[in-house]
N, C-alpha and C. Protein backbone atom coordinates (compact mmCIF):
# COMPACT_ATOMS: atom_id res chain seq x y z
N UNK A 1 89.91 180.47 -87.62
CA UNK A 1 89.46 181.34 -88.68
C UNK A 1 87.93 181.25 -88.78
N UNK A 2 87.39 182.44 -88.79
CA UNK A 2 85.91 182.43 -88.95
C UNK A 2 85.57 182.71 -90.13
N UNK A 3 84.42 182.15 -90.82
CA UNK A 3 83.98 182.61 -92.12
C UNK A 3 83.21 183.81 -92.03
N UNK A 4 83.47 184.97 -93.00
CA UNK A 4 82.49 186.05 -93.05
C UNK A 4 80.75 185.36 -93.15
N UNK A 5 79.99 186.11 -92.92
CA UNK A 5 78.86 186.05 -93.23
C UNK A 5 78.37 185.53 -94.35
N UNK A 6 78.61 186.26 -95.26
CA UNK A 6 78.30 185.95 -96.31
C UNK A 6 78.89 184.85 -96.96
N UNK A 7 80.37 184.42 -96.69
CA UNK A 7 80.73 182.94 -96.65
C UNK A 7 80.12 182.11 -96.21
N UNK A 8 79.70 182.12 -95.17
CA UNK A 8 79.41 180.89 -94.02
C UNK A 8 78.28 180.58 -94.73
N UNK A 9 77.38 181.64 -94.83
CA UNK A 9 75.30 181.85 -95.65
C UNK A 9 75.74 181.24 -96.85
N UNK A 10 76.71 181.25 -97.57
CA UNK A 10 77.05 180.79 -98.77
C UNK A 10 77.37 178.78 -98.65
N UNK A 11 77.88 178.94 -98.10
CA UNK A 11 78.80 177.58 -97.01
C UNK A 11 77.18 176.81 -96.94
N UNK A 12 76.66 177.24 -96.05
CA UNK A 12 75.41 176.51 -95.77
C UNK A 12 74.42 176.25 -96.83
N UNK A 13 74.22 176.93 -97.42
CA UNK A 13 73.24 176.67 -98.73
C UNK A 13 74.10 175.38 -99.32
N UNK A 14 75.52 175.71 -99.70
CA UNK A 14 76.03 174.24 -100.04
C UNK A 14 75.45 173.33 -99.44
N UNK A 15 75.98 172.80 -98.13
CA UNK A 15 75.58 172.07 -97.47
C UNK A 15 74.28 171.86 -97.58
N UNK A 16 73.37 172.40 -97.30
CA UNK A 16 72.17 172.05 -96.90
C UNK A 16 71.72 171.26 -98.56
N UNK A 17 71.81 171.91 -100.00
CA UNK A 17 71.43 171.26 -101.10
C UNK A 17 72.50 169.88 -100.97
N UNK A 18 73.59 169.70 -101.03
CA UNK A 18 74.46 168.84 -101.05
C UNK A 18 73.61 167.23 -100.10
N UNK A 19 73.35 168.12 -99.02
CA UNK A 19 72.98 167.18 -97.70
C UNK A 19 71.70 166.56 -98.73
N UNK A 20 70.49 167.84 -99.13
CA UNK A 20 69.22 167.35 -99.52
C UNK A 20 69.52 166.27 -100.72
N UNK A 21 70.39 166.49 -101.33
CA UNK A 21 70.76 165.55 -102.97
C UNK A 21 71.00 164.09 -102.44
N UNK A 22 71.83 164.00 -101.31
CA UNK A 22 72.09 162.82 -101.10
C UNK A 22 71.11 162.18 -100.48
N UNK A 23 70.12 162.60 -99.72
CA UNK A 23 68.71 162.06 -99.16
C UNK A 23 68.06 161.81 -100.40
N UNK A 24 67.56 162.59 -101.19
CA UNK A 24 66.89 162.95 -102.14
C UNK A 24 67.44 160.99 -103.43
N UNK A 25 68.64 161.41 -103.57
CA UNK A 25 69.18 160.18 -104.26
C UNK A 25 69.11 159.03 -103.47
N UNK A 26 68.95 159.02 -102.50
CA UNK A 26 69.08 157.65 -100.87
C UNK A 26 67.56 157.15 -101.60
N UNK A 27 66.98 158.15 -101.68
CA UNK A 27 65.58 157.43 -101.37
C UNK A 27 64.98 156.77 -102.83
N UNK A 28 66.19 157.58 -103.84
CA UNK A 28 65.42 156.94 -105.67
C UNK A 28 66.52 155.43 -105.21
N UNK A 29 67.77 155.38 -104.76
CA UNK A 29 68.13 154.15 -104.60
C UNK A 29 67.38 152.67 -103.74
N UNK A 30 66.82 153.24 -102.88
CA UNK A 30 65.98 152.51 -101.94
C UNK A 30 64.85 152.12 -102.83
N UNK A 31 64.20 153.43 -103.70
CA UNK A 31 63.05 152.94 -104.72
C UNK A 31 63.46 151.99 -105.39
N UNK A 32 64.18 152.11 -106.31
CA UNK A 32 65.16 151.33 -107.68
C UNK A 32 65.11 150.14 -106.56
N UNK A 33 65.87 149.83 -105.54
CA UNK A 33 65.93 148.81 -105.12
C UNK A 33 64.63 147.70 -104.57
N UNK A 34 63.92 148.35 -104.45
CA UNK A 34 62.59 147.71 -103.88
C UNK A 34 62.29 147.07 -105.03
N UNK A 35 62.23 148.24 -106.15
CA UNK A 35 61.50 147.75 -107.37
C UNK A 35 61.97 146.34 -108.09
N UNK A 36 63.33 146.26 -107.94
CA UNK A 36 64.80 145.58 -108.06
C UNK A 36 64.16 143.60 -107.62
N UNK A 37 63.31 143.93 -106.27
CA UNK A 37 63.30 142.61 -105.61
C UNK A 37 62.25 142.54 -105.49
N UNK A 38 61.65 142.83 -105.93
CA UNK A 38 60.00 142.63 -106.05
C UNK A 38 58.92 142.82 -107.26
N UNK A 39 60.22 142.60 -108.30
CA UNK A 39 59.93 142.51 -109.80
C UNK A 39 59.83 140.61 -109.97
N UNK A 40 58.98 140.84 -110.59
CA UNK A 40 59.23 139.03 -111.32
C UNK A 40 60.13 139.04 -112.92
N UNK A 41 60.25 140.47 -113.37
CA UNK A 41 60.50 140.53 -114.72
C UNK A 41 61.98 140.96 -114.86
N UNK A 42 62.92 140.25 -115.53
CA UNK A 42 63.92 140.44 -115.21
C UNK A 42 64.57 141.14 -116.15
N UNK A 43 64.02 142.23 -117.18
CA UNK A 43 64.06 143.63 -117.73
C UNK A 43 63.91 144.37 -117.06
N UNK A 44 63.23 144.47 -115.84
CA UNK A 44 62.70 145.37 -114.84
C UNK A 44 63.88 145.49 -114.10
N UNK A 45 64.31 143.93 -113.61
CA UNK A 45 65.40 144.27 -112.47
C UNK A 45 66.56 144.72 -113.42
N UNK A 46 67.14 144.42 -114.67
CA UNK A 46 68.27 144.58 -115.42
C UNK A 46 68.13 146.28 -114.98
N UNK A 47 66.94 146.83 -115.82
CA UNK A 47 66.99 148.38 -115.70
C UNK A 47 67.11 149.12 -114.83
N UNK A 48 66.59 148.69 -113.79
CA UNK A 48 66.49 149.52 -112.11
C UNK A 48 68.01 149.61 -111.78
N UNK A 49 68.62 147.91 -111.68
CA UNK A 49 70.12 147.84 -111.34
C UNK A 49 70.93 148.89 -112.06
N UNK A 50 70.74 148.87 -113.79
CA UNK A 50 71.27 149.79 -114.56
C UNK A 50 71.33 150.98 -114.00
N UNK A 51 70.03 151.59 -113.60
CA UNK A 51 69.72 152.89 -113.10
C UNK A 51 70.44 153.39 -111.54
N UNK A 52 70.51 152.08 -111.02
CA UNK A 52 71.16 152.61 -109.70
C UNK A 52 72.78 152.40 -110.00
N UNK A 53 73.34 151.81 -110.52
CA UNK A 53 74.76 152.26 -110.89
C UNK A 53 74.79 153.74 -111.51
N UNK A 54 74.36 153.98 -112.85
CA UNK A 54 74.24 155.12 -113.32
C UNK A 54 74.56 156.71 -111.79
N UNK A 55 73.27 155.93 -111.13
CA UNK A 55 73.02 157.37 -110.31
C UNK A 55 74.47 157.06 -109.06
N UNK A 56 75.24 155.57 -108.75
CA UNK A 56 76.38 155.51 -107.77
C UNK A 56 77.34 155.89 -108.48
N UNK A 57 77.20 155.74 -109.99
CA UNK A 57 78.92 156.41 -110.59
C UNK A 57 78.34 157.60 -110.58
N UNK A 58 77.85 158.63 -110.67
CA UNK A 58 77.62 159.93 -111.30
C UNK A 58 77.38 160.59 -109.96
N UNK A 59 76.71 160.37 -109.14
CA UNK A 59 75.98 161.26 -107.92
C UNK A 59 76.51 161.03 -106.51
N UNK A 60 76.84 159.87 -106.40
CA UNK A 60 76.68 159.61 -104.99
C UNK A 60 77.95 159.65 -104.17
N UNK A 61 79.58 159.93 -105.38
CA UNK A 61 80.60 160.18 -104.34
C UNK A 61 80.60 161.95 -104.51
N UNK A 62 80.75 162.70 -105.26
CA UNK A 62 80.33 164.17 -105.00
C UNK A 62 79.59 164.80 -104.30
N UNK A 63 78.08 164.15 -104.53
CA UNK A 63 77.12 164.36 -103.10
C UNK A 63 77.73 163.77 -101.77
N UNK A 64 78.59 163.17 -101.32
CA UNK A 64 79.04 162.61 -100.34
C UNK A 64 80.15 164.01 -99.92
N UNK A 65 80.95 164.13 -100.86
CA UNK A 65 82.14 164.95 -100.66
C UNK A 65 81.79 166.27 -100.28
N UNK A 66 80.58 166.63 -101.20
CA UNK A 66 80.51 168.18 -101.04
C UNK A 66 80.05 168.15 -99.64
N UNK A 67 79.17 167.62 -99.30
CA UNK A 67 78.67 167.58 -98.01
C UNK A 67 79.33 167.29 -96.32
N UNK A 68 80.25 166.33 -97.15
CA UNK A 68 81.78 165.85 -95.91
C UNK A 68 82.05 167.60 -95.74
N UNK A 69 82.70 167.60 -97.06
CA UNK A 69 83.46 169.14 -97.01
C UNK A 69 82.98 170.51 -96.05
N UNK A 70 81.67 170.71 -97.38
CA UNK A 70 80.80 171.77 -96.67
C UNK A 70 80.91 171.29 -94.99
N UNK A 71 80.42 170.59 -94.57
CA UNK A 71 79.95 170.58 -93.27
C UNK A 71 81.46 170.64 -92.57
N UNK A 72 82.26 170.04 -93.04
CA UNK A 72 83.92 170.02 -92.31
C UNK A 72 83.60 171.64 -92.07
N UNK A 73 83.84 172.60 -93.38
CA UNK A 73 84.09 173.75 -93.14
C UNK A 73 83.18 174.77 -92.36
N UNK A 74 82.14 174.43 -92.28
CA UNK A 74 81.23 175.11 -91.47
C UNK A 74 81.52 174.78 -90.05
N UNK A 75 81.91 173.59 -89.72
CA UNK A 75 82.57 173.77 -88.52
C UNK A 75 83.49 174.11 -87.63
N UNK A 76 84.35 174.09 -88.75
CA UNK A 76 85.57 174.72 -88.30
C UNK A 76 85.27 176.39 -88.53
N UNK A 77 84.24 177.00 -88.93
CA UNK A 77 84.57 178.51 -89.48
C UNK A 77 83.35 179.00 -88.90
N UNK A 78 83.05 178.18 -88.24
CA UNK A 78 81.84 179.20 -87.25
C UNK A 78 82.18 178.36 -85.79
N UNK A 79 81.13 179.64 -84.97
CA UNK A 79 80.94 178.97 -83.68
C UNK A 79 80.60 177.47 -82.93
N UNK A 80 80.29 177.33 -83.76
CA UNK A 80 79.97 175.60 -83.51
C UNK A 80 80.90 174.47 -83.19
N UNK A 81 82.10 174.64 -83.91
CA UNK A 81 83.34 173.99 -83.93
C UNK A 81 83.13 172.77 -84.24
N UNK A 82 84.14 171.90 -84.45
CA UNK A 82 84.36 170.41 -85.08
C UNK A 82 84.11 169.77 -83.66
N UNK A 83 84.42 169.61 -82.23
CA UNK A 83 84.29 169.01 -81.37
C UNK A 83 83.73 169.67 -79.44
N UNK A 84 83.16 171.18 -80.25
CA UNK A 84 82.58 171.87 -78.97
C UNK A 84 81.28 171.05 -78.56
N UNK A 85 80.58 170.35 -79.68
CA UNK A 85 78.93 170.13 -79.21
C UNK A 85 79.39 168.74 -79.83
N UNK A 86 78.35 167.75 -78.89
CA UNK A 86 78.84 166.08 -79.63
C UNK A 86 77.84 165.61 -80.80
N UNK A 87 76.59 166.82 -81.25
CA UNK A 87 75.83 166.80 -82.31
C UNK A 87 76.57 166.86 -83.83
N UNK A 88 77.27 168.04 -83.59
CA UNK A 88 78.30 168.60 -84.92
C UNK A 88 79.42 167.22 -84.61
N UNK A 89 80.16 166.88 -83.62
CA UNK A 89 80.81 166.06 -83.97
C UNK A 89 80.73 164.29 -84.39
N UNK A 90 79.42 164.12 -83.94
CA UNK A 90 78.08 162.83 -84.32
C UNK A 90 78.52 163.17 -85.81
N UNK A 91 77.40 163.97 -86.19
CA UNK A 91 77.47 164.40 -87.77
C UNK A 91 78.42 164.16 -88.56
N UNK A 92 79.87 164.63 -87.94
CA UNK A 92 81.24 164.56 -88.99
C UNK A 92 81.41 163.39 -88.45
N UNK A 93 81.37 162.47 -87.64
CA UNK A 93 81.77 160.73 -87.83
C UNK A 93 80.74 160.17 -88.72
N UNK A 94 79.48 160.50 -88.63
CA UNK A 94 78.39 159.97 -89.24
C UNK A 94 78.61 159.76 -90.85
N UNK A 95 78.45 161.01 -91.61
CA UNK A 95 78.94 161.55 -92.89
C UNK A 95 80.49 160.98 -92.90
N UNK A 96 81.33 160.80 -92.38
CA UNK A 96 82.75 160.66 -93.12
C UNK A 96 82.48 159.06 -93.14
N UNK A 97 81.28 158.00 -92.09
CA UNK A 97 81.95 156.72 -92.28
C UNK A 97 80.52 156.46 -93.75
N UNK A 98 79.78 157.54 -93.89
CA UNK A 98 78.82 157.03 -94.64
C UNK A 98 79.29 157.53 -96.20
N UNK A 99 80.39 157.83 -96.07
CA UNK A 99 81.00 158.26 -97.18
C UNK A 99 81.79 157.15 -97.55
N UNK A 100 82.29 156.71 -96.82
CA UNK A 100 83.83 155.63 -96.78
C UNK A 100 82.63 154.56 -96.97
N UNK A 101 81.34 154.31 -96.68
CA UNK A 101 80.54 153.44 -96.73
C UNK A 101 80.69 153.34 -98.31
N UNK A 102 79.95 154.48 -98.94
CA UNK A 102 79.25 154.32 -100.02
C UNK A 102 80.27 154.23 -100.98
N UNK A 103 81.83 154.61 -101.30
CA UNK A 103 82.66 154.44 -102.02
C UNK A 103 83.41 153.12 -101.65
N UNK A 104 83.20 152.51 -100.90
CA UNK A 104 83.82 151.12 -100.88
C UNK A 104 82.86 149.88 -100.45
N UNK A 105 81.36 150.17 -100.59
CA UNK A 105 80.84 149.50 -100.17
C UNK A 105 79.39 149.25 -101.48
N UNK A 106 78.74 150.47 -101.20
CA UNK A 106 77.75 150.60 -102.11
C UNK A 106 77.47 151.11 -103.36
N UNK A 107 78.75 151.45 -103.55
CA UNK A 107 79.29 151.34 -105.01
C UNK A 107 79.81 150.49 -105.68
N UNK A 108 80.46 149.63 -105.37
CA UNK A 108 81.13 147.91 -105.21
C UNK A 108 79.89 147.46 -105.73
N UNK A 109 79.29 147.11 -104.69
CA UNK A 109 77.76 146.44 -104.76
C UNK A 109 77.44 146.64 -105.95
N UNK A 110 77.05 147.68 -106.22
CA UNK A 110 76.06 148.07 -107.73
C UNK A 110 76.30 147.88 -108.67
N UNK A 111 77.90 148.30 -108.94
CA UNK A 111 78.47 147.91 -109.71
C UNK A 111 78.56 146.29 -110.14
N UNK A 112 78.87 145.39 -109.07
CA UNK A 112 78.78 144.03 -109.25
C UNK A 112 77.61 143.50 -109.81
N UNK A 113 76.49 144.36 -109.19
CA UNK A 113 74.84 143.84 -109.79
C UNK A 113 74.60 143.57 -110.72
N UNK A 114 75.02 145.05 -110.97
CA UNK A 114 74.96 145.34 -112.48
C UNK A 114 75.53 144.82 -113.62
N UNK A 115 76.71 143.94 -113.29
CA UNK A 115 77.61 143.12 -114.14
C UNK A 115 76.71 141.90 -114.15
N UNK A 116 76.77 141.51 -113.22
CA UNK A 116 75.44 140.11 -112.93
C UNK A 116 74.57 140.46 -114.31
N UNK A 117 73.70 141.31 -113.80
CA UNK A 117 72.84 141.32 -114.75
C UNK A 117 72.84 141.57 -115.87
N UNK A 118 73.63 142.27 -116.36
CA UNK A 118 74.06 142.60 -117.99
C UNK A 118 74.69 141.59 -118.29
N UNK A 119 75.17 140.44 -117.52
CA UNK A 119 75.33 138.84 -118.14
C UNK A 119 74.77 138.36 -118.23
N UNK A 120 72.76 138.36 -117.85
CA UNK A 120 72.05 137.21 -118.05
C UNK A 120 71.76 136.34 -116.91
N UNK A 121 72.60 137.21 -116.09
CA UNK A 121 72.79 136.13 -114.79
C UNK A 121 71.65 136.74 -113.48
N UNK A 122 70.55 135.89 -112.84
CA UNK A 122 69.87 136.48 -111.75
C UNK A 122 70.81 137.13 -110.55
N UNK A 123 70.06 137.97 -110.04
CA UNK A 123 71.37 138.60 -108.88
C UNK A 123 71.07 137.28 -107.74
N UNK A 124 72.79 136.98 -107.59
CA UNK A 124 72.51 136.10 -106.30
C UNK A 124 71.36 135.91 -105.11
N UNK A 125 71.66 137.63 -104.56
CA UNK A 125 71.08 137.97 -103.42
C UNK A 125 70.60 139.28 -103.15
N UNK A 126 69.15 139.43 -103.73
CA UNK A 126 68.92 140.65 -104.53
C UNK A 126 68.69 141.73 -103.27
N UNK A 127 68.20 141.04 -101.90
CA UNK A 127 67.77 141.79 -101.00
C UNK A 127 69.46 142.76 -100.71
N UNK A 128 70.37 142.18 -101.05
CA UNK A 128 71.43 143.11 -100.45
C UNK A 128 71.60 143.97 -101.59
N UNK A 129 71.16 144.52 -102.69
CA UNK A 129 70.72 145.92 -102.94
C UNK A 129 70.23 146.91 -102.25
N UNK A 130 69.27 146.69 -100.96
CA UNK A 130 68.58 147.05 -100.66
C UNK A 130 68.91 147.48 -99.04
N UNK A 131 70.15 147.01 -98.63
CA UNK A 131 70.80 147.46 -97.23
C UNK A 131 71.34 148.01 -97.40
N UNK A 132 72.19 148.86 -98.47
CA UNK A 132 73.27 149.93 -98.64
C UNK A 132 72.13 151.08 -98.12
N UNK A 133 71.04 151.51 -99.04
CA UNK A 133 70.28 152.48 -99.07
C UNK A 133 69.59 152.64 -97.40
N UNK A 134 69.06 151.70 -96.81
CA UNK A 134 68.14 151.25 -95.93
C UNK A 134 69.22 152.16 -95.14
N UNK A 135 70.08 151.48 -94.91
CA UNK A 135 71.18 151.62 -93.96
C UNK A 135 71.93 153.48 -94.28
N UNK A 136 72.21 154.09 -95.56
CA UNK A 136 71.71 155.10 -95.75
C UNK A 136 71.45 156.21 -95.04
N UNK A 137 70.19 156.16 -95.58
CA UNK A 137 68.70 156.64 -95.73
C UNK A 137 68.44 156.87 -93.38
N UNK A 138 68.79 155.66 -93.06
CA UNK A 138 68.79 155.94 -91.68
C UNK A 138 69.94 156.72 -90.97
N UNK A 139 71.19 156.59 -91.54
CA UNK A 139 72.05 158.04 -90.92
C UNK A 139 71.75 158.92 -91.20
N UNK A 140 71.06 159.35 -92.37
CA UNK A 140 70.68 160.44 -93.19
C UNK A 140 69.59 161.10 -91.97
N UNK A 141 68.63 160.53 -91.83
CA UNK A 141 67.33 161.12 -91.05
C UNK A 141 68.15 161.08 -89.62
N UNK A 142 68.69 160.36 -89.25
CA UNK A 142 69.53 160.82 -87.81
C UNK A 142 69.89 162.24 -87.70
N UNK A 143 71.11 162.06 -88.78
CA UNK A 143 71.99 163.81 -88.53
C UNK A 143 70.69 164.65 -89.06
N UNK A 144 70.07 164.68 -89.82
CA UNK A 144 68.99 165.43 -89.85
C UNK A 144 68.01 166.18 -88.85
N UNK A 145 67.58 164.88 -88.07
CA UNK A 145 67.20 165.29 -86.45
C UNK A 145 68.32 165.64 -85.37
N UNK A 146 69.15 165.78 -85.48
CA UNK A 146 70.44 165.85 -85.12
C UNK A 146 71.18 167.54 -85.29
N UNK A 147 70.18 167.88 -86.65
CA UNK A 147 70.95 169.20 -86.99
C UNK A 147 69.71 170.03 -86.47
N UNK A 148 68.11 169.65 -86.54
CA UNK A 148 67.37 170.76 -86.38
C UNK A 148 67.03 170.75 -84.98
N UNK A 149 67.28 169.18 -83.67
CA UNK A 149 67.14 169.90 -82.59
C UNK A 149 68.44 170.10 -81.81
N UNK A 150 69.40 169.95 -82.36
CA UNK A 150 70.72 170.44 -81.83
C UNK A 150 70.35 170.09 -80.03
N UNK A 151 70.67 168.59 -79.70
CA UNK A 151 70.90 168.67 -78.66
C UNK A 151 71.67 168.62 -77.58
């Protein structure tokens, strides 16, 4: 099944904002997190942690989904297909394990931080705030180069 035109143009604008939100949020998490471990003040780190749960419950499995989705369906509904080119099919392993990442991994995390710290308690091991995003933030710019030189 192919998507009309005006589906597909529709389809992609999803995607492409969906894709930008989750970069866009990668990189306030990576901020928050820097700020997180390289604070001496531990109101600073309470709030940042606060702030990056906030933005993993609210943003970061929808931005994950719409974007799984969108991009599922754009492949299957145009020429490109789910497994004709190994770019588009890079992409959909990329996005589905960085999805399965961030809902069982870097959401966990934050959440735990964040308990830490709203007890009073220093985060164990503050630098591992800071590998969910890192780690991220680098599939992100992959499929990115990945989508504009289609090789």
């Amino acid at each position: 099944m192919k998507l009309s035109r005006p589906a597909r143009r529709a389809t992609l604008v999803v995607h492409v904002v969906g894709a930008a939100g989750w970069l866009g949020l990668t990189l306030g998490l990576l901020a928050l997190a820097l700020t997180a471990i390289t604070t001496g003040s531990t109101a600073t780190v309470e709030a940042t942690v606060r702030s990056m749960q906030i933005f993993t419950d609210w943003l970061v499995i929808p931005l994950a989904l719409l974007t799984l989705l969108s991009g599922l369906l754009l492949s299957l509904g145009t020429q490109w297909g789910l497994a004709r080119h190994r770019w588009v099919y890079t992409k959909f392993w990329l996005t589905l394990a960085t999805t399965i990442a961030s809902v069982f991994a870097l959401r966990p995390g934050v959440s735990d931080a964040a308990a830490t710290v709203a007890a009073g308690n220093p985060l164990a091991e503050p630098t591992d705030l800071i590998a969910g995003p890192i780690v991220s933030l680098s599939a992100y710019l992959f499929m990115t180069v990945l989508s504009v030189l289609k090789p």
